[in-house]
N, C-alpha and C. Protein backbone atom coordinates (compact mmCIF):
# COMPACT_ATOMS: atom_id res chain seq x y z
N UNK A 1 -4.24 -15.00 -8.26
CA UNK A 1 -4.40 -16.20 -7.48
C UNK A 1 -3.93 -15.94 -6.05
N UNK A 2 -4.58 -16.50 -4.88
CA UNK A 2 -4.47 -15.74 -4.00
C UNK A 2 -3.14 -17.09 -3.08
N UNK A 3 -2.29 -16.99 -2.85
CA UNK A 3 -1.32 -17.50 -1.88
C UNK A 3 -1.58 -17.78 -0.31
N UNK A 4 -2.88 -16.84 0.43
CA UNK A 4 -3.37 -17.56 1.53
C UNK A 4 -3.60 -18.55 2.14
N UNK A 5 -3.43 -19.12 3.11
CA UNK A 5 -3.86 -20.38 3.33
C UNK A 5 -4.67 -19.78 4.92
N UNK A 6 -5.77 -21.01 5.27
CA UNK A 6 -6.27 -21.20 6.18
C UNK A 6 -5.96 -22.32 7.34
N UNK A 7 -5.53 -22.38 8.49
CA UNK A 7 -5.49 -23.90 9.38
C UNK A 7 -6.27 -23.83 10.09
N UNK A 8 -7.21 -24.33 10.33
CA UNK A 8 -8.24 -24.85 11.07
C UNK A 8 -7.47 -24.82 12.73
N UNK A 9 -8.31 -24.29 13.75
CA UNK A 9 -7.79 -24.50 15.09
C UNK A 9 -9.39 -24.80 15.83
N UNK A 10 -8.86 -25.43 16.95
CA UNK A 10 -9.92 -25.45 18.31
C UNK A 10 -9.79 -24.29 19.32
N UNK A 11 -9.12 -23.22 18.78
CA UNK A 11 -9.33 -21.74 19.73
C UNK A 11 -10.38 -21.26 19.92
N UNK A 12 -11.17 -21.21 20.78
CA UNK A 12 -12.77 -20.76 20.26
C UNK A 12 -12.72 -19.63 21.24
N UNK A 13 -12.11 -18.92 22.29
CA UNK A 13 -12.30 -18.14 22.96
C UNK A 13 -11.17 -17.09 22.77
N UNK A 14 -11.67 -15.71 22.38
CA UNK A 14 -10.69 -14.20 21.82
C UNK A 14 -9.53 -14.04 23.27
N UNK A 15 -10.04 -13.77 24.93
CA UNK A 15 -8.77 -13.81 25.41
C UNK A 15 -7.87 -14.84 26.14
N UNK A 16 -8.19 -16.11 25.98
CA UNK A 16 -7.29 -16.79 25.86
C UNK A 16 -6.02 -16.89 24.85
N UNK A 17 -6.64 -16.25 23.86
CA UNK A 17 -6.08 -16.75 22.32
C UNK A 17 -5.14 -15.32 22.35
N UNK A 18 -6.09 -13.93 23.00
CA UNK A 18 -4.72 -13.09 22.97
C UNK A 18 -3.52 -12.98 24.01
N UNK A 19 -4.40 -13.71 25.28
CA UNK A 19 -2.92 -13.91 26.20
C UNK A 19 -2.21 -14.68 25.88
N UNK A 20 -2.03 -15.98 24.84
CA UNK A 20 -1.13 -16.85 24.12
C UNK A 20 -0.37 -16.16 23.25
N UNK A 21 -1.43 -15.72 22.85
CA UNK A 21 -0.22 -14.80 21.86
C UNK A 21 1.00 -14.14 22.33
N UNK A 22 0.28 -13.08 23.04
CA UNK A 22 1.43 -12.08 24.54
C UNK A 22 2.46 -12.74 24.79
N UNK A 23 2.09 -14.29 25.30
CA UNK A 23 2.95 -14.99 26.30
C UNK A 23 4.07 -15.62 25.12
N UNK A 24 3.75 -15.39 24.15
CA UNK A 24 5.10 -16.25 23.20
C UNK A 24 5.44 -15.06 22.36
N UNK A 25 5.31 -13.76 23.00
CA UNK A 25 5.85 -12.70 22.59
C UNK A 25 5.78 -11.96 21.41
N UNK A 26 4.42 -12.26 21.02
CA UNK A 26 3.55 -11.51 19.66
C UNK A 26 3.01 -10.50 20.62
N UNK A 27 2.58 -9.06 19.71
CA UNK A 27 1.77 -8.40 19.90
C UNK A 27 0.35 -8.09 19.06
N UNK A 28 -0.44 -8.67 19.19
CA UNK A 28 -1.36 -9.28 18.07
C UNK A 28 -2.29 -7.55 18.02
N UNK A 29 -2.19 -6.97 17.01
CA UNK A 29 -3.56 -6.08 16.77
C UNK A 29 -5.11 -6.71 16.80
N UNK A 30 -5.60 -5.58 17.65
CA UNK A 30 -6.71 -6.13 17.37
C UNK A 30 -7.90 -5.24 16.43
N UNK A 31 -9.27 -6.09 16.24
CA UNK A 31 -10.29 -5.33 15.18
C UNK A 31 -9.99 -5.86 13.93
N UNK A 32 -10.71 -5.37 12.76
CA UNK A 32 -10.65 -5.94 11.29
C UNK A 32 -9.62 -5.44 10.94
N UNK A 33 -8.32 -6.25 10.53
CA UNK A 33 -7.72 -5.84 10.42
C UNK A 33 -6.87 -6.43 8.44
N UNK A 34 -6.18 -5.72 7.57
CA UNK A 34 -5.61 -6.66 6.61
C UNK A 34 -4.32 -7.31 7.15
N UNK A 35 -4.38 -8.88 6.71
CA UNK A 35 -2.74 -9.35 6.59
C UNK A 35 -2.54 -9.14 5.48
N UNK A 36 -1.14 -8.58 5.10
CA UNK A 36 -0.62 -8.97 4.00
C UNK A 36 0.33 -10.39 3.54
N UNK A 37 0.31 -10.43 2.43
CA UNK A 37 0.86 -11.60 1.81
C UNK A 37 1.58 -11.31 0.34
N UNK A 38 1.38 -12.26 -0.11
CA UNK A 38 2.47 -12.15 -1.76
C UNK A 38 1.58 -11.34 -2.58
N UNK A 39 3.02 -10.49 -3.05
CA UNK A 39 2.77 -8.80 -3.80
C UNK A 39 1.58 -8.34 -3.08
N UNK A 40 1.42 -8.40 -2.28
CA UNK A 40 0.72 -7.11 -1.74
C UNK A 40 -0.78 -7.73 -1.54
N UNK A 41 -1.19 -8.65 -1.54
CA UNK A 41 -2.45 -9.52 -1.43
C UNK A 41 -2.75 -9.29 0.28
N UNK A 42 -3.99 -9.18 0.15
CA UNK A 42 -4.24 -9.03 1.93
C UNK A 42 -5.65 -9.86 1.55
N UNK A 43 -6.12 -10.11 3.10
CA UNK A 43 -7.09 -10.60 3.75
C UNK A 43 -7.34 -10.33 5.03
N UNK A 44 -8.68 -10.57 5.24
CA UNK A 44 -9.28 -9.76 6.72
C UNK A 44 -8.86 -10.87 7.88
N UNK A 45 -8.22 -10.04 9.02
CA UNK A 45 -8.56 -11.51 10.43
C UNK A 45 -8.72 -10.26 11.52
N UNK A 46 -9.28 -10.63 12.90
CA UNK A 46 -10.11 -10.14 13.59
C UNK A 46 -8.52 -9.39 14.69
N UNK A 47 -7.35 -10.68 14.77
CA UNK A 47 -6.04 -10.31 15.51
C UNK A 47 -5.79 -10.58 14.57
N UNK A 48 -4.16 -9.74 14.27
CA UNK A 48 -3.45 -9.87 13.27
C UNK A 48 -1.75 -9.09 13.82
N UNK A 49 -0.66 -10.06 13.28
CA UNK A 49 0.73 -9.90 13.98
C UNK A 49 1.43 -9.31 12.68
N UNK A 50 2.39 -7.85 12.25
CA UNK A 50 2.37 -7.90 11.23
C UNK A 50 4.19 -7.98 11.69
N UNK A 51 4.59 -8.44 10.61
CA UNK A 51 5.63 -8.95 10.63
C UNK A 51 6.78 -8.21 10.11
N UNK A 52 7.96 -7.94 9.93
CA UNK A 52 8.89 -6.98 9.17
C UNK A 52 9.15 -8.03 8.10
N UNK A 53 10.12 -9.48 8.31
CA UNK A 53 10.25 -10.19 7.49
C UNK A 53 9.16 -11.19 7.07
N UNK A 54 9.05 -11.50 5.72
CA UNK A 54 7.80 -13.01 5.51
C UNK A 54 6.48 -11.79 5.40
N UNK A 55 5.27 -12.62 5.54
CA UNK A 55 4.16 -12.24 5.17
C UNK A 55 3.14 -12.23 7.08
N UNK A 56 2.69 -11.38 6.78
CA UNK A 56 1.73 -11.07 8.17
C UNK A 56 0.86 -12.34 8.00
N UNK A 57 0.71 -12.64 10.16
CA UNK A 57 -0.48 -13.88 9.56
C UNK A 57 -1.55 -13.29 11.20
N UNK A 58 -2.52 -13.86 10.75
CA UNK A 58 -3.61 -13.38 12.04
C UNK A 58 -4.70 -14.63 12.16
N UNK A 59 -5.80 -14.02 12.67
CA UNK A 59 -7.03 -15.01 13.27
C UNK A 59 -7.89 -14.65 12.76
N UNK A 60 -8.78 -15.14 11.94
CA UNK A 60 -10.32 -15.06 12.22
C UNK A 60 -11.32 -15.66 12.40
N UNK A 61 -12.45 -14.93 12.98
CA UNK A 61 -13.57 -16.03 13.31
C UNK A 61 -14.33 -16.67 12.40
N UNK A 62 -14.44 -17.94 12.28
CA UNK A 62 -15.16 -18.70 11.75
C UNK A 62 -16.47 -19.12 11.94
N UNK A 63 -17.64 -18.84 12.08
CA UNK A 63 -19.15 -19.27 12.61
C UNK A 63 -19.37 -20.47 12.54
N UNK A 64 -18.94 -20.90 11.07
CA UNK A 64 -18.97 -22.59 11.23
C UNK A 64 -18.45 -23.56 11.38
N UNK A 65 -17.27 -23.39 12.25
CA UNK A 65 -16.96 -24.22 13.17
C UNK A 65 -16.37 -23.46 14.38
N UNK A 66 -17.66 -22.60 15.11
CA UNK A 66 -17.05 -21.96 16.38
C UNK A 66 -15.81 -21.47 16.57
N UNK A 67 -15.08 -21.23 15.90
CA UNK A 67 -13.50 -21.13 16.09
C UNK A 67 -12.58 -20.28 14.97
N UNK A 68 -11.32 -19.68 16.17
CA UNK A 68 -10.70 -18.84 15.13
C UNK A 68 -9.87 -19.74 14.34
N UNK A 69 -9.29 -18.92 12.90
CA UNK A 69 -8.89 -19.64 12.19
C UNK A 69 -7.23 -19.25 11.57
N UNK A 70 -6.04 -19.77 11.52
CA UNK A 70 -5.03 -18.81 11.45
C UNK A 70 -5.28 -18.43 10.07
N UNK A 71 -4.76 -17.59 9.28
CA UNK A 71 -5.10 -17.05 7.92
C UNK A 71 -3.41 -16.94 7.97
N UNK A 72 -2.44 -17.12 6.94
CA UNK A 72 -1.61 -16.66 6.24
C UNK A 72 -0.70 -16.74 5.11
N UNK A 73 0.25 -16.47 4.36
CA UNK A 73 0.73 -16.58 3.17
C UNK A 73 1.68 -17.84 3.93
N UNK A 74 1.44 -19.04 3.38
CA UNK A 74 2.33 -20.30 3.88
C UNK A 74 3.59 -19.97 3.43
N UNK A 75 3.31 -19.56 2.07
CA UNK A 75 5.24 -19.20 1.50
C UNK A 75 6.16 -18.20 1.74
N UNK A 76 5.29 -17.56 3.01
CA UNK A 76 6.30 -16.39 3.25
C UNK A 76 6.59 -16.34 4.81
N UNK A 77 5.73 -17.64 5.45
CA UNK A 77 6.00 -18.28 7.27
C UNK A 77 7.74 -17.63 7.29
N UNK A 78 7.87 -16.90 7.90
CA UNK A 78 9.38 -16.55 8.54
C UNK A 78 9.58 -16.85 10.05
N UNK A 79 8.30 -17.46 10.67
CA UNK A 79 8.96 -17.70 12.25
C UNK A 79 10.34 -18.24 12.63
N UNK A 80 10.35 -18.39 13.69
CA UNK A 80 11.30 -19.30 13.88
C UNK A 80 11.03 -20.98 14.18
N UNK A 81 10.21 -21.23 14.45
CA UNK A 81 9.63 -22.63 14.18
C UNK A 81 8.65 -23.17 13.01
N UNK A 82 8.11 -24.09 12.67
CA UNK A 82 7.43 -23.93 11.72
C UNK A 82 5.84 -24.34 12.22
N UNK A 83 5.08 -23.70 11.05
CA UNK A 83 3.51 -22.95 11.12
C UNK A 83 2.64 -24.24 12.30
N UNK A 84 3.30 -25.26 12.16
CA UNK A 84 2.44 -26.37 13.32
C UNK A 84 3.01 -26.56 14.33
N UNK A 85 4.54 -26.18 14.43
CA UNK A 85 5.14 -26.06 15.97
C UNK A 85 4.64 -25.30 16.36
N UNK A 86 4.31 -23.74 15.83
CA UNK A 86 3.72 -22.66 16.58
C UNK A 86 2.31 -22.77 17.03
N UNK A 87 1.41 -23.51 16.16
CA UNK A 87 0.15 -23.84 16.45
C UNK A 87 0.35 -24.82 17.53
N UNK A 88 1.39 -26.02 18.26
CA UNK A 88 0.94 -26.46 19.15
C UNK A 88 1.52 -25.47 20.45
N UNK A 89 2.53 -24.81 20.50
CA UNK A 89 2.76 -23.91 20.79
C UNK A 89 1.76 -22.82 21.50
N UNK A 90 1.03 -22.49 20.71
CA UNK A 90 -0.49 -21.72 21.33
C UNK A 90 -0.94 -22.07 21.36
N UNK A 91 -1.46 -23.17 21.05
CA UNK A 91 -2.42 -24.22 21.72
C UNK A 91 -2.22 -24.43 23.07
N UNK A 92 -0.94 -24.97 23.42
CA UNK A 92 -0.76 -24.91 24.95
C UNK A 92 -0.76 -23.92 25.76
N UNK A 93 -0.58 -22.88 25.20
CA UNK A 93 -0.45 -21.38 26.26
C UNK A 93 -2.06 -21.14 26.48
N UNK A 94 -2.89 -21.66 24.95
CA UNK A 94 -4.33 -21.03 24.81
C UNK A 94 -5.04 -22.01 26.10
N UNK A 95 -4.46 -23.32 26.16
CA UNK A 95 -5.45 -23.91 27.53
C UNK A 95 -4.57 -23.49 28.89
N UNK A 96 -3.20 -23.73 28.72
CA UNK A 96 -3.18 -22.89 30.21
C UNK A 96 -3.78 -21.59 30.52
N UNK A 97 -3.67 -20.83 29.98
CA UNK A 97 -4.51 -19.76 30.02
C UNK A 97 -6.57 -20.09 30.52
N UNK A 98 -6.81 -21.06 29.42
CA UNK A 98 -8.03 -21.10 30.04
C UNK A 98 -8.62 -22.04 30.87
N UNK A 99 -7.58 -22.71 31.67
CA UNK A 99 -7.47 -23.11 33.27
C UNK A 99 -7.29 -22.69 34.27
N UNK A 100 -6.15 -21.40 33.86
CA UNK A 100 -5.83 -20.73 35.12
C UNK A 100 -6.72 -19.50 35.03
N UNK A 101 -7.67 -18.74 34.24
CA UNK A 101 -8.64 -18.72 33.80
C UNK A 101 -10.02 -19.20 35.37
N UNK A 102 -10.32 -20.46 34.51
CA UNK A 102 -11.27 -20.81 35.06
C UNK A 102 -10.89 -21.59 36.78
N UNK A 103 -10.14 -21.76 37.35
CA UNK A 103 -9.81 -22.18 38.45
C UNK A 103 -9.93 -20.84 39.22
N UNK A 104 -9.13 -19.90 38.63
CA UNK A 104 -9.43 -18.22 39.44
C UNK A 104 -10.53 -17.93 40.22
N UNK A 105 -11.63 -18.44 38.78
CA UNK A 105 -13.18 -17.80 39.02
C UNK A 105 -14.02 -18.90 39.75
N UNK A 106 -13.33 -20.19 40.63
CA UNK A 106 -13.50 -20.55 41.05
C UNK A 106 -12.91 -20.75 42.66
N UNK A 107 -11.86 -19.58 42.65
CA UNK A 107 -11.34 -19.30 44.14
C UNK A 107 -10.30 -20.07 44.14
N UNK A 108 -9.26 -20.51 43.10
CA UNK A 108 -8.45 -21.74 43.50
C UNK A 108 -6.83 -20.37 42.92
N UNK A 109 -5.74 -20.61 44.11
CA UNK A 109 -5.02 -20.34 43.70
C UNK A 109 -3.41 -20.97 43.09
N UNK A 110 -2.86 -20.48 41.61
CA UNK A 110 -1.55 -21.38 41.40
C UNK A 110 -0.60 -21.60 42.55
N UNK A 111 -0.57 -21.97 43.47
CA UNK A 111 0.95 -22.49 43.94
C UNK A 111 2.05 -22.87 43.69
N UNK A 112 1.85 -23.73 42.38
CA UNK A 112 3.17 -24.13 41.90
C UNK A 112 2.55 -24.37 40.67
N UNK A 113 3.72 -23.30 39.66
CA UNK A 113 4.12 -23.84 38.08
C UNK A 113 5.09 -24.64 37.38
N UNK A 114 5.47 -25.72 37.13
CA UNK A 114 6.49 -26.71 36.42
C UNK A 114 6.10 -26.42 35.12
N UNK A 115 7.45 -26.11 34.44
CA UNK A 115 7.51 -26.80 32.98
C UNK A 115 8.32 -27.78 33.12
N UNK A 116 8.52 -28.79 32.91
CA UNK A 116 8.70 -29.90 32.40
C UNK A 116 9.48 -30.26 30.92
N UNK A 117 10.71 -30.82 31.24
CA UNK A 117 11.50 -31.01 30.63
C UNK A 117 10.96 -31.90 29.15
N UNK A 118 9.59 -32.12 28.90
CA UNK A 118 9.63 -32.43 27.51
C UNK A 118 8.29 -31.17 27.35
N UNK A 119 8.20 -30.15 27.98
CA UNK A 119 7.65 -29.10 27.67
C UNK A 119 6.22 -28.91 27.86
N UNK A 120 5.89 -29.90 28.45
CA UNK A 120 4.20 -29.99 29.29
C UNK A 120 4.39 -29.24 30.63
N UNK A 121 3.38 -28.19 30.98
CA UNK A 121 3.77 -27.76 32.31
C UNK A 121 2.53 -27.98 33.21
N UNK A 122 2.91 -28.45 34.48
CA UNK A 122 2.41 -28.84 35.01
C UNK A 122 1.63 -28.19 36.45
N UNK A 123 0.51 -28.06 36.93
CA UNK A 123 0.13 -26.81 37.85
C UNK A 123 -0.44 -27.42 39.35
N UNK A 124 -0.30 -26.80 40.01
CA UNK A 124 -0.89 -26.80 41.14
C UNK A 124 -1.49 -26.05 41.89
N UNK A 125 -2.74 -26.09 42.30
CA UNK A 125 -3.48 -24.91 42.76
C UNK A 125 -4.39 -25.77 43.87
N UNK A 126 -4.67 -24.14 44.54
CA UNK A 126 -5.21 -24.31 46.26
C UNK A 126 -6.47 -23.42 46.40
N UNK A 127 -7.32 -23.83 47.06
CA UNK A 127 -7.97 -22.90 47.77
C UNK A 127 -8.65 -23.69 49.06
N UNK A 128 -8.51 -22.11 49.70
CA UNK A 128 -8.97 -22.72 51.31
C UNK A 128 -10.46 -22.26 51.61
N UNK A 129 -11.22 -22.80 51.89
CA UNK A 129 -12.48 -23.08 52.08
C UNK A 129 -12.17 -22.80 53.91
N UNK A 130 -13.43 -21.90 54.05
CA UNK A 130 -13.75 -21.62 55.43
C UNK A 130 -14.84 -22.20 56.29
């Protein structure tokens, strides 16, 4: 019986999702890769973080619903927060990332970064038009 679990995310883009990762200090492998889980059970995800303590957990792509998906053994989560703090967690790094991202490729530069004392950060960006 397999101990995996799946959570559904709205990550739909690979480097946003690996500079989130980076930025909260995973080093995510990339390619097909196995997680492992209880006694030795694996499954495929596309990034995958393997862990010393608890069970490895990673991403994969989903076709039907555009989006990666976290894959891992729920009973062996050893983070230090738990599996939906971390998901909002990269969630937020995954859209700052794909703002500052897309403002770039639009000539706009950050000026000012705030985080914000209930942990929303807040941006400001410029560009000068000639």
């Amino acid at each position: 019986m397999s101990h995996f679990s799946t959570v559904k995310t709205q990550l739909r883009k690979r480097e946003p999702l690996l500079q989130a990762l980076l930025d909260l200090g995973y080093v995510p492998q990339e390619g097909e890769r196995l997680v492992r889980g209880y006694k030795g059970q694996t499954v495929k995800a596309e990034l995958s973080v393997s862990m010393e303590k608890g069970g490895d957990w990673g991403f994969r792509w989903n076709p039907s619903s555009d989006s990666y998906e976290l894959v891992t053994d729920l009973d062996l989560w050893s983070q230090p927060v738990p599996v939906e703090r971390f998901l909002a967690q990269l969630t937020q790094r995954y859209a700052l990332n794909t703002v500052l991202s897309a403002t770039a490729k639009e000539g706009f530069e950050v000026s000012e970064q705030t985080k914000n004392v209930d942990g929303s950060i807040e941006l400001v960006v410029t560009r000068w038009d000639s």
